[in-house]
Protein backbone atom coordinates (compact mmCIF):
# COMPACT_ATOMS: atom_id res chain seq x y z
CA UNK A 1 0.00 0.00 0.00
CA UNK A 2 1.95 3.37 -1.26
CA UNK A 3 -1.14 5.87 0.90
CA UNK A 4 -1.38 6.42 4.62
CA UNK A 5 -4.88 7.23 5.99
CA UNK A 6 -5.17 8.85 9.69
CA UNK A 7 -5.91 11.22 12.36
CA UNK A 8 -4.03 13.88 13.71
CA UNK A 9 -5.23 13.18 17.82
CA UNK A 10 -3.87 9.41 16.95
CA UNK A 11 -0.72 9.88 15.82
CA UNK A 12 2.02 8.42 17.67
CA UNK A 13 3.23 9.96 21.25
CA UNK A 14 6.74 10.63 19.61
CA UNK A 15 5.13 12.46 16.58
CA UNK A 16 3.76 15.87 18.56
CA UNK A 17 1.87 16.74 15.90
CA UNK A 18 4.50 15.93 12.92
CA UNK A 19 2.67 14.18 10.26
CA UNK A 20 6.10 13.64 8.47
CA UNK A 21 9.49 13.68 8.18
CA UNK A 22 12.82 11.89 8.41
CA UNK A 23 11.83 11.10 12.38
CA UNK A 24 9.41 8.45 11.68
CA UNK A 25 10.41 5.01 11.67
CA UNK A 26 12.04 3.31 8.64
CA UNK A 27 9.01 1.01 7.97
CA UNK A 28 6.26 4.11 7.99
CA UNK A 29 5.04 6.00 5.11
CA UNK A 30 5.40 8.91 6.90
CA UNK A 31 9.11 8.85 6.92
CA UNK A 32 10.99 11.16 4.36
CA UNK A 33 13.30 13.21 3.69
CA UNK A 34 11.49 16.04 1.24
CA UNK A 35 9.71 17.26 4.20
CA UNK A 36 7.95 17.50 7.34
CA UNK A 37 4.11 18.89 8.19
CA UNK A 38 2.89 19.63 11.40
CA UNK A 39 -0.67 20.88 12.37
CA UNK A 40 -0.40 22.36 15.45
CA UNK A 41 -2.44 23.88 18.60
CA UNK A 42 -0.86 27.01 21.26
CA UNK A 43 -2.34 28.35 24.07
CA UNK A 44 -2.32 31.96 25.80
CA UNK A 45 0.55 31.50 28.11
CA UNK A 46 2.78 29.64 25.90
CA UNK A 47 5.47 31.06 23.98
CA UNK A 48 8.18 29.42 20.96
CA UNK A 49 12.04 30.23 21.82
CA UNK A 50 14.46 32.33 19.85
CA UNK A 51 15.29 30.12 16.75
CA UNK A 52 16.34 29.41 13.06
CA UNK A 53 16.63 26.26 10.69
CA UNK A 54 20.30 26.73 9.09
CA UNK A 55 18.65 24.43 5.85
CA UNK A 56 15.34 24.85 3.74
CA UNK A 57 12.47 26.85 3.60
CA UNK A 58 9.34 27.23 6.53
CA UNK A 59 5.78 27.93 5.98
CA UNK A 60 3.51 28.75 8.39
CA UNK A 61 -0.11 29.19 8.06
CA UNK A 62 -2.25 30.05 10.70
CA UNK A 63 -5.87 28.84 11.30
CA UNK A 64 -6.98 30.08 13.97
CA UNK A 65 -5.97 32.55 16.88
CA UNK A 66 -3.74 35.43 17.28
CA UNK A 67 -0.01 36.19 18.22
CA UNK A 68 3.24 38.39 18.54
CA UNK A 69 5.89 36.84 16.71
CA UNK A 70 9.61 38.17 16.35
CA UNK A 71 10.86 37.97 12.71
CA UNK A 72 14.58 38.88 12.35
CA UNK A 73 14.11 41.61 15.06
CA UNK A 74 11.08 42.95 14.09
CA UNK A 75 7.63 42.53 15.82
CA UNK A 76 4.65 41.14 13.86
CA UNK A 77 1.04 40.27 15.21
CA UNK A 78 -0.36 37.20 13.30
CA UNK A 79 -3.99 36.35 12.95
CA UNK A 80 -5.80 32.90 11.75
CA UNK A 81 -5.68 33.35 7.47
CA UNK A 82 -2.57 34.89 7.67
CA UNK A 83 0.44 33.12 6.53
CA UNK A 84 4.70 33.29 6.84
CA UNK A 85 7.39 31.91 4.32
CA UNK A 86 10.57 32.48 4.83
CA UNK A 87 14.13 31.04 3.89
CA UNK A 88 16.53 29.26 5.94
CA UNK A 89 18.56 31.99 8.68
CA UNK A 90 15.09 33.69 9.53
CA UNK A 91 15.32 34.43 13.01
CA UNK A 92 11.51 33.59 14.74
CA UNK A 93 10.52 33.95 18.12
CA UNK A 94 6.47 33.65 18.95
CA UNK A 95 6.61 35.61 22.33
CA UNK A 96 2.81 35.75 23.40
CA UNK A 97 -0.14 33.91 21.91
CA UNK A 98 -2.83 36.93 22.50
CA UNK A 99 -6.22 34.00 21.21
CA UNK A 100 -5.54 29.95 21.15
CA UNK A 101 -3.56 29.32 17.57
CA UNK A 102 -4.41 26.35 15.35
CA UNK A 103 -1.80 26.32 12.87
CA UNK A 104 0.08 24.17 10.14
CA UNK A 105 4.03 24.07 9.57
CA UNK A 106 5.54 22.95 6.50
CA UNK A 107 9.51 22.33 6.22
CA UNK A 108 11.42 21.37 3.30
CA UNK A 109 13.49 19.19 3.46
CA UNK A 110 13.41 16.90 6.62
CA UNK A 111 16.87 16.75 7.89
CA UNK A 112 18.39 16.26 11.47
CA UNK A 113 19.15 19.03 14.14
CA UNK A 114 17.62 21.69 11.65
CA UNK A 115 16.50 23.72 14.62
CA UNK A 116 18.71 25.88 16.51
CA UNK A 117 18.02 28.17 19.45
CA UNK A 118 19.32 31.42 20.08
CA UNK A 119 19.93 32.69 23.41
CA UNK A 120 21.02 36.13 24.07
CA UNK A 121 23.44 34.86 26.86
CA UNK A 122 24.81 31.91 25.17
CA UNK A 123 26.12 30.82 21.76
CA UNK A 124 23.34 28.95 19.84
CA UNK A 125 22.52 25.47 20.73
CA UNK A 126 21.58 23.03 18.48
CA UNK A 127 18.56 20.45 19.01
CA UNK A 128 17.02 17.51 17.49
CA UNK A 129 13.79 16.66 16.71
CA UNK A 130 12.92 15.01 19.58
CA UNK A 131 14.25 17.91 21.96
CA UNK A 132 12.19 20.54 19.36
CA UNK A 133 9.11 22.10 18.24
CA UNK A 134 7.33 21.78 21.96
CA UNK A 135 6.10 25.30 22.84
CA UNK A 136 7.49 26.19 26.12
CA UNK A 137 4.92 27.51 28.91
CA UNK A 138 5.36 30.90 30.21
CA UNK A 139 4.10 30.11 33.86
């Protein structure tokens, strides 16, 4: 069978949301290497860390919801139907979700440690998937 049918709130523990990419197991469809696609939920009080992806291209489209995002040092507020592409190097930090966001992520391509944080009293740190893409609570 070459098609994969599912449901986001059933997707593996591991997954966080990912529908695909290069961290699923060998013998799933949804492991690749072209890219990864997450449809993802933050809450008031959550926020998304300093970051860039050294590789690729990000697009993220938001559903729902409202936030204050940091672009490459400058301040945004994004609302559900708007959407952000940008190139690998974009600085983004989301630093208050103002209504619950619903949003999708797309990534191309999948590749390891793509993620690195940015922390004004430290030199950047890299993590893998399984250490990124978790908002981080405020409280």
């Amino acid at each position: 069978m070459n098609y994969h049918i599912g449901q986001i709130d059933k997707l593996p523990a591991y997954a966080r949301g990912w529908l695909c990419g290069h961290f699923y197991p060998s013998n799933s469809l949804l492991k690749t290497d072209q890219l990864e696609i997450k449809y993802g939920h933050l809450s008031p009080g959550q926020t998304s860390p300093n970051h860039y992806h050294p590789t690729g291209q990000e697009m993220l489209i938001f559903i729902t919801g409202k936030a204050k995002m940091i672009l490459d040092g400058k301040q945004y507020i994004i609302k559900a139907g708007d959407f952000i592409f940008q190139q690998a190097g974009v600085h983004e930090t989301i630093t208050q979700i103002i209504e619950a966001v619903t949003y999708i992520a797309i990534r191309t391509p999948s590749v390891p440690n793509n993620k690195v944080f940015v922390s004004s009293s430290s030199s950047p740190t890299t993590k893998t998937k399984s250490d990124t893409n978790q908002p981080t609570s405020t409280n």
